[in-house]
Protein backbone atom coordinates (compact mmCIF):
# COMPACT_ATOMS: atom_id res chain seq x y z
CA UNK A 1 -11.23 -30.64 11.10
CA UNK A 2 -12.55 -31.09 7.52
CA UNK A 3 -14.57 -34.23 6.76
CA UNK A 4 -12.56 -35.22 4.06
CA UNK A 5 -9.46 -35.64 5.77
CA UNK A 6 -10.84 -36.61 8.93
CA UNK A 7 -10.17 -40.33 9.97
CA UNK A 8 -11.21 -42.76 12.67
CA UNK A 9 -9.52 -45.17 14.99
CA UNK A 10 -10.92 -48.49 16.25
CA UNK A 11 -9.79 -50.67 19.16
CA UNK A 12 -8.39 -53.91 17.72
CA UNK A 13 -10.06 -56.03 20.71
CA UNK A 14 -13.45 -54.23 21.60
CA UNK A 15 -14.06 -52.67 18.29
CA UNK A 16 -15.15 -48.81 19.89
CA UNK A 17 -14.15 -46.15 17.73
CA UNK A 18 -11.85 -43.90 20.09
CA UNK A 19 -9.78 -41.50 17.97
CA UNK A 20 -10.02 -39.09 15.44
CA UNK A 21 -7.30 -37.28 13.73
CA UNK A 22 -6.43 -36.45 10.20
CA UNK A 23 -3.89 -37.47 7.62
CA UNK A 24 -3.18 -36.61 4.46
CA UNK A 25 -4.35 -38.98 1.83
CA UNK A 26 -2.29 -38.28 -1.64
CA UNK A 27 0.26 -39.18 0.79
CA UNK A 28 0.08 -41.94 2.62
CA UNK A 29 -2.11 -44.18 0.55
CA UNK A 30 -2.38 -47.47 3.23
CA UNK A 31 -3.90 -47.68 6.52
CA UNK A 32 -2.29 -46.15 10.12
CA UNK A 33 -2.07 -48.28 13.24
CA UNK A 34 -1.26 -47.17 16.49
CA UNK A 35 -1.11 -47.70 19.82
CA UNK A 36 -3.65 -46.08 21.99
CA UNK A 37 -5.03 -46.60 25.52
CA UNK A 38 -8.67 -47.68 24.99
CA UNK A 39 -11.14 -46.66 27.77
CA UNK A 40 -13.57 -49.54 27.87
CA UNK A 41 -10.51 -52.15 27.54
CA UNK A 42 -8.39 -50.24 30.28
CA UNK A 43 -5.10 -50.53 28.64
CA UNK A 44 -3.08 -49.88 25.52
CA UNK A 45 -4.14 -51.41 22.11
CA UNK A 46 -3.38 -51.86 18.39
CA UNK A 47 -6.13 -48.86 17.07
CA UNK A 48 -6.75 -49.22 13.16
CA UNK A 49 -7.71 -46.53 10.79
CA UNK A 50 -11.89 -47.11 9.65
CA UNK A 51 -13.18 -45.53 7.03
């Protein structure tokens, strides 16, 4: 993945960065959330994009 696109996801509740993925930024100018399974909380979260 190229840096420039490349973006991060944090756990809303114990703040580790779990996910990386893409997206394309001319595009979608505000911020993704999803919901991911975090490892150290054991269970599905809101993740945020970083920067």
């Amino acid at each position: 993945m190229s840096q420039e696109n490349l973006i991060k996801f944090e756990c809303s509740e114990c703040r580790h960065i779990n996910y990386y993925s893409k997206k394309n930024k001319k595009t979608l100018k505000e911020r993704l959330q999803l919901k991911k399974h975090c490892k150290w909380c054991k269970k599905h979260t809101l993740h945020k994009e970083t920067k």
